[in-house]
PDB file of N, CA and C in Angstrom:
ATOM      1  N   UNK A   1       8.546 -19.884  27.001  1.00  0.00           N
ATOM      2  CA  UNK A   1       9.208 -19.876  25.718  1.00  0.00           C
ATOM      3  C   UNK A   1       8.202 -20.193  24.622  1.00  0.00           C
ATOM      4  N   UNK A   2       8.271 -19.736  23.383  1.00  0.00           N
ATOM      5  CA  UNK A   2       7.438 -19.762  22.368  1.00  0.00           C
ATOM      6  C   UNK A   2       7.845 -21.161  21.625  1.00  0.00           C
ATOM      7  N   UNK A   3       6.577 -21.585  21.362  1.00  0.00           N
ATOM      8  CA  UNK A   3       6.892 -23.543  20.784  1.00  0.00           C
ATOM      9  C   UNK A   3       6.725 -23.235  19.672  1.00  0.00           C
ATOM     10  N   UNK A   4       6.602 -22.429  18.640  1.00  0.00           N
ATOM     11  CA  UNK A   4       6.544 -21.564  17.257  1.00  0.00           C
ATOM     12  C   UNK A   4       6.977 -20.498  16.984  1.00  0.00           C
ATOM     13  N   UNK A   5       7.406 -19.834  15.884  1.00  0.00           N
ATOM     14  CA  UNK A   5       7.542 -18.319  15.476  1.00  0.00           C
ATOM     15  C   UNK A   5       7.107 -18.480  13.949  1.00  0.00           C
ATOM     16  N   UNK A   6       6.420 -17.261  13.409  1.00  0.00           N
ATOM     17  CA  UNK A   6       6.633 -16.802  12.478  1.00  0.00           C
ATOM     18  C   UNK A   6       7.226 -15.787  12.180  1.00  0.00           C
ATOM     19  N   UNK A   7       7.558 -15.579  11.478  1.00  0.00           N
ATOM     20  CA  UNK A   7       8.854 -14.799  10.784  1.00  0.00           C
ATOM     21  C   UNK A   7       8.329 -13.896   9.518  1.00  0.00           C
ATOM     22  N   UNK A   8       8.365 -13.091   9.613  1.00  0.00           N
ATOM     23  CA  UNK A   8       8.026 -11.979   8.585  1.00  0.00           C
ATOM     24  C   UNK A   8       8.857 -10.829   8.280  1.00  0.00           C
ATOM     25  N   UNK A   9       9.393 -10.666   7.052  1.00  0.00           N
ATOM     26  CA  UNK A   9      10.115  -9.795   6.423  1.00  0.00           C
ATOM     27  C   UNK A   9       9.289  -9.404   5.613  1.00  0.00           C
ATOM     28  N   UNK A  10       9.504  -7.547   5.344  1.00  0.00           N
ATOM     29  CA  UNK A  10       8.727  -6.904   4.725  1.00  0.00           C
ATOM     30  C   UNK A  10       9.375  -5.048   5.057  1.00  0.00           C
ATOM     31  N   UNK A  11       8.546  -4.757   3.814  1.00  0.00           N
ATOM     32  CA  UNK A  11       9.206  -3.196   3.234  1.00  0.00           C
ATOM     33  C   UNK A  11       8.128  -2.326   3.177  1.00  0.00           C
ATOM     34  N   UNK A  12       8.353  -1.028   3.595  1.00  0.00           N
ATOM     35  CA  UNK A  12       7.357  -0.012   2.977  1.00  0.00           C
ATOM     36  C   UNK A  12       7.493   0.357   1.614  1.00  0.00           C
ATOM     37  N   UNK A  13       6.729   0.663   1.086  1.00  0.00           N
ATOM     38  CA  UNK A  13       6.341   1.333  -0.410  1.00  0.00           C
ATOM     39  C   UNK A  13       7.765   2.729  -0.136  1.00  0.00           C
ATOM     40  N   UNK A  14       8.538   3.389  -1.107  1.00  0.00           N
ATOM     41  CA  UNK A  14       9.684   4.084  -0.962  1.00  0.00           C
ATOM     42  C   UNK A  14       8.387   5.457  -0.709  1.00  0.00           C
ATOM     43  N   UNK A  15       9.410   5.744   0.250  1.00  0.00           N
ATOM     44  CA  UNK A  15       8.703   7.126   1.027  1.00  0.00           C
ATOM     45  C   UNK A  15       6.870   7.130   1.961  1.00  0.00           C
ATOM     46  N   UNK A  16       6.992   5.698   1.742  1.00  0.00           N
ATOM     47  CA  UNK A  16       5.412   5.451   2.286  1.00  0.00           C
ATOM     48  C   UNK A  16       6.051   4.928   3.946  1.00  0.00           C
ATOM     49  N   UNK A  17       6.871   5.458   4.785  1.00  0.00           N
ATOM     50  CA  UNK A  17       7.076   4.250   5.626  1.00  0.00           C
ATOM     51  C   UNK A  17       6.438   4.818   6.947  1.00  0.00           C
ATOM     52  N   UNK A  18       5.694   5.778   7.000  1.00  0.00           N
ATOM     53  CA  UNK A  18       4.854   6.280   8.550  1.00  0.00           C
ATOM     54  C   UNK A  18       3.636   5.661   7.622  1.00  0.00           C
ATOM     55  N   UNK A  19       2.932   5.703   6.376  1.00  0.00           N
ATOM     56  CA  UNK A  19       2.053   4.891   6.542  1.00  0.00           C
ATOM     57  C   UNK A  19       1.882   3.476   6.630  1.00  0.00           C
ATOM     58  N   UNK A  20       3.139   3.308   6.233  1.00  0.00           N
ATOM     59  CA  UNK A  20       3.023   1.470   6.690  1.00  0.00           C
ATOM     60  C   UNK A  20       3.105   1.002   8.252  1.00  0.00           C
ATOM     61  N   UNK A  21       4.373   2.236   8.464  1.00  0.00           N
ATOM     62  CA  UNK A  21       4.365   1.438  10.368  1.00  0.00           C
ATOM     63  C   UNK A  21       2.569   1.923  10.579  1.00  0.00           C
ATOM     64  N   UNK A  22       2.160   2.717  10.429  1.00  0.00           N
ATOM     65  CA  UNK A  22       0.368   2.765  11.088  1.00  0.00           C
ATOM     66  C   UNK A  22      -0.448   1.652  10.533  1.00  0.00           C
ATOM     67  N   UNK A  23      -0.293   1.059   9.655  1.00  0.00           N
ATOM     68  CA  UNK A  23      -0.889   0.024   8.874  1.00  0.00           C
ATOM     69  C   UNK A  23      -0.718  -1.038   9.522  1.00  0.00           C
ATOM     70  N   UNK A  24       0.861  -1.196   9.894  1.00  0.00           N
ATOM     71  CA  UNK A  24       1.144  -2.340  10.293  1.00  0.00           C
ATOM     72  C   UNK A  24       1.074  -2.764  11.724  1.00  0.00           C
ATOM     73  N   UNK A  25       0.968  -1.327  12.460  1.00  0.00           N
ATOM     74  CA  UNK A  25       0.719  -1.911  14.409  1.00  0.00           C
ATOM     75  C   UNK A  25      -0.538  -1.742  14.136  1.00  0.00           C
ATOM     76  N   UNK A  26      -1.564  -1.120  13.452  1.00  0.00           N
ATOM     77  CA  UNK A  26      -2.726  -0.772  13.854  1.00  0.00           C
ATOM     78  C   UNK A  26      -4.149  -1.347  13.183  1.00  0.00           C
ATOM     79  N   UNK A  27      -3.715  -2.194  11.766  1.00  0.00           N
ATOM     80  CA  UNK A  27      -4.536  -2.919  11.438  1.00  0.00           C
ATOM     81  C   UNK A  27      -3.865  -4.600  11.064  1.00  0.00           C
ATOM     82  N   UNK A  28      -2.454  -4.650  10.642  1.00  0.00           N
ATOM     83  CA  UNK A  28      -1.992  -5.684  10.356  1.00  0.00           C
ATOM     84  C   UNK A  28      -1.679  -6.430  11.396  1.00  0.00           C
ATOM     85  N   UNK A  29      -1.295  -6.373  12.190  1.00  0.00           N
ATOM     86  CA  UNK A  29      -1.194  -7.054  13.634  1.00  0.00           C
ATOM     87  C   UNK A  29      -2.392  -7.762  13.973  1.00  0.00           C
ATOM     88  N   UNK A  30      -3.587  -7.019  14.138  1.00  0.00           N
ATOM     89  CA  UNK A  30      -4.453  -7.276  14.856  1.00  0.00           C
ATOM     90  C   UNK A  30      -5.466  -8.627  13.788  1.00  0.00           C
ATOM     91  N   UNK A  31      -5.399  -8.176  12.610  1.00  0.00           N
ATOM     92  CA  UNK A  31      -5.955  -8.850  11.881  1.00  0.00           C
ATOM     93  C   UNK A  31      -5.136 -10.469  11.751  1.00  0.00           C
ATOM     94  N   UNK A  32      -3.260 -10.195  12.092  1.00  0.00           N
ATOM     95  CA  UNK A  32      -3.132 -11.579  11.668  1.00  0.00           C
ATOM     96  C   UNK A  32      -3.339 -12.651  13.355  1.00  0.00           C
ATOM     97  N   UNK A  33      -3.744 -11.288  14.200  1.00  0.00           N
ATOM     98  CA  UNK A  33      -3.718 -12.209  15.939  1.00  0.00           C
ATOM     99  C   UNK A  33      -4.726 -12.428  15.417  1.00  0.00           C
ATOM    100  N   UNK A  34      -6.106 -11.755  15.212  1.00  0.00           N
ATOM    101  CA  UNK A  34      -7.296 -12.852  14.816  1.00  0.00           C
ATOM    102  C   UNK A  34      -7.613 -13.951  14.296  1.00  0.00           C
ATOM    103  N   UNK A  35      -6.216 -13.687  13.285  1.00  0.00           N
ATOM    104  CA  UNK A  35      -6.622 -15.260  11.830  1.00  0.00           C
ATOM    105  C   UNK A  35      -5.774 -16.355  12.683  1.00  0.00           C
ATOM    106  N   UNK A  36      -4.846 -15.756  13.666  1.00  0.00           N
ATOM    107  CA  UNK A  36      -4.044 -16.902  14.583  1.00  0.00           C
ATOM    108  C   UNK A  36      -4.178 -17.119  15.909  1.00  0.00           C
ATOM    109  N   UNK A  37      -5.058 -17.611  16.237  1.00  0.00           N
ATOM    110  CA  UNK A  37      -5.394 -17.689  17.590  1.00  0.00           C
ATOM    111  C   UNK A  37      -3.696 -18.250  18.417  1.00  0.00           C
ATOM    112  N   UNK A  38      -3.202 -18.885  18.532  1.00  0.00           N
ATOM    113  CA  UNK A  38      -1.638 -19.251  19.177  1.00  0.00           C
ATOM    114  C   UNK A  38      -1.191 -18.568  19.050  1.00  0.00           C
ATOM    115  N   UNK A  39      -0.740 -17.400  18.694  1.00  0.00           N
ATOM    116  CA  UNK A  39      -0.364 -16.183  18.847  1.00  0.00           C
ATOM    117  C   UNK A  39       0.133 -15.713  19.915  1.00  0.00           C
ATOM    118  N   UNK A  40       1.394 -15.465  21.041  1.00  0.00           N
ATOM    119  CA  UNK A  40       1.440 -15.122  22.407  1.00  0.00           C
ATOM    120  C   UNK A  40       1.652 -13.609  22.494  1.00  0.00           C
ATOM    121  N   UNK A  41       2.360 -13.201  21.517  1.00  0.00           N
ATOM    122  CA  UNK A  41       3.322 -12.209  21.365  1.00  0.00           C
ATOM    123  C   UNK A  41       3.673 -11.612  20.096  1.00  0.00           C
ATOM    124  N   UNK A  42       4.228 -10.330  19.692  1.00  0.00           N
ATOM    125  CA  UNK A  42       4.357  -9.732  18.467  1.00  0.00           C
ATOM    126  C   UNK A  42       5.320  -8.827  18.590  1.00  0.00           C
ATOM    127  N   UNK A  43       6.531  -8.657  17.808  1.00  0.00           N
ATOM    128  CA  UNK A  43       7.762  -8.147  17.891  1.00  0.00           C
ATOM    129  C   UNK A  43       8.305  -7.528  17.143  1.00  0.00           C
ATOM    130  N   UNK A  44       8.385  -6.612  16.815  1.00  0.00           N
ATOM    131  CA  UNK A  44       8.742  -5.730  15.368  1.00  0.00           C
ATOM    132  C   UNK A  44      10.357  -4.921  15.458  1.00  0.00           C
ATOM    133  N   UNK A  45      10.889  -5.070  14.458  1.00  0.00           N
ATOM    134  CA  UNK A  45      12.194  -4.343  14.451  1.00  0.00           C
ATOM    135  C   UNK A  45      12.603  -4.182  12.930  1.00  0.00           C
ATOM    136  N   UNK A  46      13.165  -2.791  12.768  1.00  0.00           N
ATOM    137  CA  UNK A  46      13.406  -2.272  11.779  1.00  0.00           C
ATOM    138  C   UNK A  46      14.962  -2.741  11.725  1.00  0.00           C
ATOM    139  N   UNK A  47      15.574  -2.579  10.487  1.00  0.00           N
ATOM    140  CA  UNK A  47      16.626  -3.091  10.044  1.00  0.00           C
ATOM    141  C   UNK A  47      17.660  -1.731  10.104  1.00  0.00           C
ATOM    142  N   UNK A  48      19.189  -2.041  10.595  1.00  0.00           N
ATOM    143  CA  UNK A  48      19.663  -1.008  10.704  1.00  0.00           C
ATOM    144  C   UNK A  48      20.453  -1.078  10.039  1.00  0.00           C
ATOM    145  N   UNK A  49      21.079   0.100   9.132  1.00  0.00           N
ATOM    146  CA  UNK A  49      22.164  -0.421   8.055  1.00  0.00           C
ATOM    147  C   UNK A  49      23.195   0.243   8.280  1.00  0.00           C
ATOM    148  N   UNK A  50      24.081  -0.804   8.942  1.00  0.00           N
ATOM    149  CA  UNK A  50      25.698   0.002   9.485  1.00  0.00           C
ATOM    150  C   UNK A  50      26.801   0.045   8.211  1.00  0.00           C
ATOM    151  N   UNK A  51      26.545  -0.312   7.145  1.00  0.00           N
ATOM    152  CA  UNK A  51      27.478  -0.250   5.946  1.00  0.00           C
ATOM    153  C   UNK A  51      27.342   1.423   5.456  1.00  0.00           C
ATOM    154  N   UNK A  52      25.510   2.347   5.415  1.00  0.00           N
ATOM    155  CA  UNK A  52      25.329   3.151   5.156  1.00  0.00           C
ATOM    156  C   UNK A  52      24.964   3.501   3.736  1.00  0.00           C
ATOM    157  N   UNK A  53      25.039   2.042   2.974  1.00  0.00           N
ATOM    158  CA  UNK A  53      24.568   1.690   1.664  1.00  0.00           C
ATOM    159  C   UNK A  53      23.011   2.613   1.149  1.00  0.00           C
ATOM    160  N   UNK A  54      22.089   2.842   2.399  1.00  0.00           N
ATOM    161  CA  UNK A  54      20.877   3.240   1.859  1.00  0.00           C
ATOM    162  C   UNK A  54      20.171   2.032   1.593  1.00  0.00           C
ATOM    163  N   UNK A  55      19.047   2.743   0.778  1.00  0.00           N
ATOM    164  CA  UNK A  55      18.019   1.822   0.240  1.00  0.00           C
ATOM    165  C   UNK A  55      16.948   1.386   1.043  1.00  0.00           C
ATOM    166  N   UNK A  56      16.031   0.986   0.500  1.00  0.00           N
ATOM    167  CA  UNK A  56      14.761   1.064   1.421  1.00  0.00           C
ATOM    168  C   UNK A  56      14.912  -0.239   2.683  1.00  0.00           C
ATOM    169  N   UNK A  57      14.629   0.107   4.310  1.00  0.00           N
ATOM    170  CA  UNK A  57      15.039  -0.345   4.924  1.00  0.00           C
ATOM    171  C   UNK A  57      13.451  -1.410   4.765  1.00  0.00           C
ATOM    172  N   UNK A  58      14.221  -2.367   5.807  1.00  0.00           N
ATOM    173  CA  UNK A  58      13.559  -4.243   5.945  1.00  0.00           C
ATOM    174  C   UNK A  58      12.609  -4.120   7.392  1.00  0.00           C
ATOM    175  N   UNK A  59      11.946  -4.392   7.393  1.00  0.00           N
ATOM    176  CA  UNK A  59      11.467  -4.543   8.646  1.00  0.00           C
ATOM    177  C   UNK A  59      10.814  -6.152   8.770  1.00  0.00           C
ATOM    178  N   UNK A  60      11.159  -6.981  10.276  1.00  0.00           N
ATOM    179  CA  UNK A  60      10.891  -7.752  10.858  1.00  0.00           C
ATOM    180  C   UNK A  60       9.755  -7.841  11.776  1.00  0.00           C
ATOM    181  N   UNK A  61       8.788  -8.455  11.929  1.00  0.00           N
ATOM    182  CA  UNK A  61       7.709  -9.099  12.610  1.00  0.00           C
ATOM    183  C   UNK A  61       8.403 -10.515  12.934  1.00  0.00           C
ATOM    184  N   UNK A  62       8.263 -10.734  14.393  1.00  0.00           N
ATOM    185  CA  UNK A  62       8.245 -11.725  14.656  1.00  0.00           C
ATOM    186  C   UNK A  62       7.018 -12.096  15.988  1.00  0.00           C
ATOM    187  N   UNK A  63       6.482 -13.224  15.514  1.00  0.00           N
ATOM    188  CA  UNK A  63       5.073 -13.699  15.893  1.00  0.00           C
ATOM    189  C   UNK A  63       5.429 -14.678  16.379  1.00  0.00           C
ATOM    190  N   UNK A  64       5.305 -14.750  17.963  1.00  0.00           N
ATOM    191  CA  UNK A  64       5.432 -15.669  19.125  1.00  0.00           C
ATOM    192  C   UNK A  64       3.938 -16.828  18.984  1.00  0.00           C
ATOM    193  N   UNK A  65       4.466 -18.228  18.511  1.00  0.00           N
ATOM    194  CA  UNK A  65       3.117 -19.214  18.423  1.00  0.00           C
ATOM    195  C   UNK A  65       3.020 -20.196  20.252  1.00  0.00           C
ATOM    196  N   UNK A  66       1.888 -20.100  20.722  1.00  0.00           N
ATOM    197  CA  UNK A  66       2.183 -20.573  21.899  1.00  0.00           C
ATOM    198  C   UNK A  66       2.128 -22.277  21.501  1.00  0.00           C
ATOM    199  N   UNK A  67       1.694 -22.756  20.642  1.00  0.00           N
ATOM    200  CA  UNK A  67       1.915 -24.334  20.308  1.00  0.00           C
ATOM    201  C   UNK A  67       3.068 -24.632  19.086  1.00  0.00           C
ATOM    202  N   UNK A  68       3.396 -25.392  19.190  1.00  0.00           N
ATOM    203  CA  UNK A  68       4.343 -25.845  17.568  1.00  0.00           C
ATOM    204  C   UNK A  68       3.832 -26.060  16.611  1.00  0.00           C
ATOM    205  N   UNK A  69       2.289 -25.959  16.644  1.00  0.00           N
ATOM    206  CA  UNK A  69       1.655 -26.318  15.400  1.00  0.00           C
ATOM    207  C   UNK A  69       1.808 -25.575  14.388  1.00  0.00           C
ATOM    208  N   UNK A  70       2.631 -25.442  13.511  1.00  0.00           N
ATOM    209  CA  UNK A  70       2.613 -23.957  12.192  1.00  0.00           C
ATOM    210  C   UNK A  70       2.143 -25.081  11.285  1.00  0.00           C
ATOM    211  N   UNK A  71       1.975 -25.734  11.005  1.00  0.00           N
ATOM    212  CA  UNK A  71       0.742 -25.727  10.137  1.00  0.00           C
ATOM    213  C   UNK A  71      -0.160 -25.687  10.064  1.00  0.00           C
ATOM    214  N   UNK A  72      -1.060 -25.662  11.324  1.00  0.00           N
ATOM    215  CA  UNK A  72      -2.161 -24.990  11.348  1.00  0.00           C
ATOM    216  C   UNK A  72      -2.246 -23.430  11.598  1.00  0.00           C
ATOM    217  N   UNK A  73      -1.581 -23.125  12.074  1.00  0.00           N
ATOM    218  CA  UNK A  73      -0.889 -21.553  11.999  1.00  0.00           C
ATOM    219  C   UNK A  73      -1.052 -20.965  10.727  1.00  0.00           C
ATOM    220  N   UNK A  74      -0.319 -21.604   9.700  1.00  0.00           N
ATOM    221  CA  UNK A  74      -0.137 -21.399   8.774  1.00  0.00           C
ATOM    222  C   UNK A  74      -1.613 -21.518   7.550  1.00  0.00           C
ATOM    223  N   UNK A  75      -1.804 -22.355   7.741  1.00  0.00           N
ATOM    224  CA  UNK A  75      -3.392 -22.813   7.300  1.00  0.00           C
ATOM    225  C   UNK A  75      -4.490 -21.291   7.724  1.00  0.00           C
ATOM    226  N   UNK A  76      -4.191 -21.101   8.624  1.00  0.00           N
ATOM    227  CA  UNK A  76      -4.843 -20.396   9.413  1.00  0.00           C
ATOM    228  C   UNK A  76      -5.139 -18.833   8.810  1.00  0.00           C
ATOM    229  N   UNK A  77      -3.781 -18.341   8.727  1.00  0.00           N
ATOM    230  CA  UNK A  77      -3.365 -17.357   8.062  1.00  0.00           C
ATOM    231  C   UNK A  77      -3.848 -17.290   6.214  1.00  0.00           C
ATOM    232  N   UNK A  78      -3.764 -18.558   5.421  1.00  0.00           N
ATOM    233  CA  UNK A  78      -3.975 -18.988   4.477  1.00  0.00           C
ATOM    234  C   UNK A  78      -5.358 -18.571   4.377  1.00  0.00           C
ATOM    235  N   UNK A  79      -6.304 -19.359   5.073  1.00  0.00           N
ATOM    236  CA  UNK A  79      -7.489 -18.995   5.297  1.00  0.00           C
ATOM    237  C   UNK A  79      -7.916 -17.705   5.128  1.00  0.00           C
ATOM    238  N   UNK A  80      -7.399 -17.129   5.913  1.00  0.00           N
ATOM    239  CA  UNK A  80      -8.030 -15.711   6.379  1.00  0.00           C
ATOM    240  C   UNK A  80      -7.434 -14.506   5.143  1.00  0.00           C
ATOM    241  N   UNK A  81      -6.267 -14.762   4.625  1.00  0.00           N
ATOM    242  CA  UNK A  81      -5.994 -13.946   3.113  1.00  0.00           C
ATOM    243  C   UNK A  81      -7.112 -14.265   2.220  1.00  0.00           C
ATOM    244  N   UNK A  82      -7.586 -16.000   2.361  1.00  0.00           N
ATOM    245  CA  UNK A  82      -8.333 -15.944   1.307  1.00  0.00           C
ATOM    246  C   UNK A  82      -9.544 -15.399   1.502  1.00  0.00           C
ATOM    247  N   UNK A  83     -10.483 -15.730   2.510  1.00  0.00           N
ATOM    248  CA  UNK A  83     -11.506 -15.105   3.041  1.00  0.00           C
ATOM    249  C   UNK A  83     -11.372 -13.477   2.657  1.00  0.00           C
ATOM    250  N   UNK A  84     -10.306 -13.151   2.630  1.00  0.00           N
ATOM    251  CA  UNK A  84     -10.452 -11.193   2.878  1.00  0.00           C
ATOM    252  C   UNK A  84     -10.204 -10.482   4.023  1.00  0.00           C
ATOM    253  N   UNK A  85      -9.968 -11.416   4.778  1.00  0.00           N
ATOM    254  CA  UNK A  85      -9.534 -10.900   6.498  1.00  0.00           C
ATOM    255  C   UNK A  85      -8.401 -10.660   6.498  1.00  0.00           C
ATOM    256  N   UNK A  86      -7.211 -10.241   5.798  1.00  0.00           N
ATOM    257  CA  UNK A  86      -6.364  -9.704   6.172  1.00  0.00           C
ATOM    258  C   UNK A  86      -6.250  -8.521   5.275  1.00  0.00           C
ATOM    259  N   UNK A  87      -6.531  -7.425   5.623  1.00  0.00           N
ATOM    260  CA  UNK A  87      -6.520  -6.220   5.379  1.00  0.00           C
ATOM    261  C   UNK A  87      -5.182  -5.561   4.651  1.00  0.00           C
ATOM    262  N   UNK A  88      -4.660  -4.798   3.721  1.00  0.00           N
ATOM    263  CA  UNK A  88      -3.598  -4.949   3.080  1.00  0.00           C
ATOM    264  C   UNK A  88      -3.731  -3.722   2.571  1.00  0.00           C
ATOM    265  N   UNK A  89      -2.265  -3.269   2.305  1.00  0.00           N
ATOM    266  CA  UNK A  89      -2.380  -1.612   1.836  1.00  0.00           C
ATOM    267  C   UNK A  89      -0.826  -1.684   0.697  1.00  0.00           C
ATOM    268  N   UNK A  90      -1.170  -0.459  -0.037  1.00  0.00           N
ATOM    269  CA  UNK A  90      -0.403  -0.264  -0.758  1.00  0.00           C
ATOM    270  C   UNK A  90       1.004   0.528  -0.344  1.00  0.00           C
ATOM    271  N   UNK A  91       1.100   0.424   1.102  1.00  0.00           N
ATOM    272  CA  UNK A  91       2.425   1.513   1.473  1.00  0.00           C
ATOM    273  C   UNK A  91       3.235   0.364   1.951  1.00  0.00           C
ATOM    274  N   UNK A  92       2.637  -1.082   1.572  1.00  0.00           N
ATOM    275  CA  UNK A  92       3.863  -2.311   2.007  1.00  0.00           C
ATOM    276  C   UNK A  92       4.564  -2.231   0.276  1.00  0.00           C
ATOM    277  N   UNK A  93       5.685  -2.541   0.279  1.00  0.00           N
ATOM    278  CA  UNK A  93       6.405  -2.923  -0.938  1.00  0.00           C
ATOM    279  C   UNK A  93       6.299  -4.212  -1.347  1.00  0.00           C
ATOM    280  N   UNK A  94       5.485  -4.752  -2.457  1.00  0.00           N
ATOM    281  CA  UNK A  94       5.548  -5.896  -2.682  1.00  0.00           C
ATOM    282  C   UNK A  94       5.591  -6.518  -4.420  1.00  0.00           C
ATOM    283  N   UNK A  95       6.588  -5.439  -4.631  1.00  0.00           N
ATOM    284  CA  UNK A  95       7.398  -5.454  -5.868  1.00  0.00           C
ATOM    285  C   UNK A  95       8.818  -5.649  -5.973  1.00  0.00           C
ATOM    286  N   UNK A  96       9.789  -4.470  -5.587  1.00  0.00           N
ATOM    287  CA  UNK A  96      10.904  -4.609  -5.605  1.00  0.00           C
ATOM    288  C   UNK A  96      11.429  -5.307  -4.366  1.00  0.00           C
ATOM    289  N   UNK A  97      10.738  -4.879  -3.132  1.00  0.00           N
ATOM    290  CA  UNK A  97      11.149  -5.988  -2.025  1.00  0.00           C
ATOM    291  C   UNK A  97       9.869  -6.789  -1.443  1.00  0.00           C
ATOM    292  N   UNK A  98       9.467  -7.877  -1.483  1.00  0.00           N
ATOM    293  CA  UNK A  98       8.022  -8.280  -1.267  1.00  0.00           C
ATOM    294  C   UNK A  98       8.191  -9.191  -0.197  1.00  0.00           C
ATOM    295  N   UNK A  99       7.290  -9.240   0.536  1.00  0.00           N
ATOM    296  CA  UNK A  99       7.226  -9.751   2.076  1.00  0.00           C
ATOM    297  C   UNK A  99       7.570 -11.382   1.911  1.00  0.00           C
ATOM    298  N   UNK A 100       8.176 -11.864   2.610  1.00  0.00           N
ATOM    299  CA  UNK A 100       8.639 -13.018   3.085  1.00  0.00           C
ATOM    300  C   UNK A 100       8.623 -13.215   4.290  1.00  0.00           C
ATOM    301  N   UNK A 101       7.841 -15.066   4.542  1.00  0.00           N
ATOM    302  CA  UNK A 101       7.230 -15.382   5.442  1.00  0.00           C
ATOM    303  C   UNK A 101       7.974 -16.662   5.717  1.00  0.00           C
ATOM    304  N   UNK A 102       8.399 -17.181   6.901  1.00  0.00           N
ATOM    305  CA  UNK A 102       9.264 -18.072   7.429  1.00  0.00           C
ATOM    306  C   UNK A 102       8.407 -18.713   8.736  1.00  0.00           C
ATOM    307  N   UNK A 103       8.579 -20.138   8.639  1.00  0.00           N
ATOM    308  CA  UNK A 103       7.940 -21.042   9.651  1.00  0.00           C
ATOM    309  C   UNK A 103       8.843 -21.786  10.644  1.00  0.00           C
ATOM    310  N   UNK A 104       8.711 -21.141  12.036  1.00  0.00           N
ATOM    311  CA  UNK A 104       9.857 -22.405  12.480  1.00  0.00           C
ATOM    312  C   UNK A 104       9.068 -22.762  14.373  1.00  0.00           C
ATOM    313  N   UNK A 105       9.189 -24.537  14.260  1.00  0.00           N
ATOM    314  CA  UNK A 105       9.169 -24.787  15.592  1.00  0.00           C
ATOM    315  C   UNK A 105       9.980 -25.161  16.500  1.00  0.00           C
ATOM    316  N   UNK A 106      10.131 -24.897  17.845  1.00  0.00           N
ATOM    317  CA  UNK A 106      10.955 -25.017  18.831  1.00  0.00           C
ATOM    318  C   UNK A 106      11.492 -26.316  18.919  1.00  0.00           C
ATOM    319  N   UNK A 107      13.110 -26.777  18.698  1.00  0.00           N
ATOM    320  CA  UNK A 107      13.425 -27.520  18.636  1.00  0.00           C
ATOM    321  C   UNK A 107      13.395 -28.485  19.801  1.00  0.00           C
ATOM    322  N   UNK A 108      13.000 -27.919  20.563  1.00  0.00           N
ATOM    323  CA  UNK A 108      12.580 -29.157  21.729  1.00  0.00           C
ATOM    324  C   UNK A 108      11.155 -29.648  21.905  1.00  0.00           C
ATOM    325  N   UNK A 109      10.455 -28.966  20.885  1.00  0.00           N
ATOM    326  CA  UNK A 109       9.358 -29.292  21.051  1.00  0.00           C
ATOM    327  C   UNK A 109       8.824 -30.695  20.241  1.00  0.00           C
TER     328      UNK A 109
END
């Protein structure tokens, strides 16, 4: 069982969304397993909208931490945006819907 998760919500740019999913398994992933070593696992799911409302769909990352430490997790990640190590493209939406990032540890831990 994972003693951490991070939590990531986030959007493609409208009509950008095959370049974001390539962005996002193929350089964003890898760059944030680097900046996070506890890292076990990586889980992605798109948002399904059974109302039929439209609108640009949500997509979820969820990042399996093998320790409870998210603040160093978090630090971690911090780091590595600032450094320049996390690689970033313009087909994420981070205007009208902009990525949101959530910290949580295993309550038994």
């Amino acid at each position: 069982m994972a003693q951490g998760l991070m939590i990531a919500y986030s959007s493609a740019t409208p009509g950008r969304d095959a370049d974001y999913e390539k962005w996002y398994d193929g350089i964003h992933i890898p760059d944030v397993r680097a900046a996070i070593p506890s890292i076990t696992a990586v889980h992605r799911y798109r948002q399904v909208d059974l109302q039929g409302g439209g609108g640009a769909p949500r997509y979820l990352a969820v990042y399996e931490l093998g320790d409870a430490d998210v603040a160093t997790a978090a630090g971690q990640l911090g780091a590595a945006g600032a450094a320049g190590r996390l690689r970033m493209t313009d087909a994420m939406d981070t205007t009208d819907n902009p990525p949101d990032l959530q910290w949580f540890a295993a309550a038994d831990a």
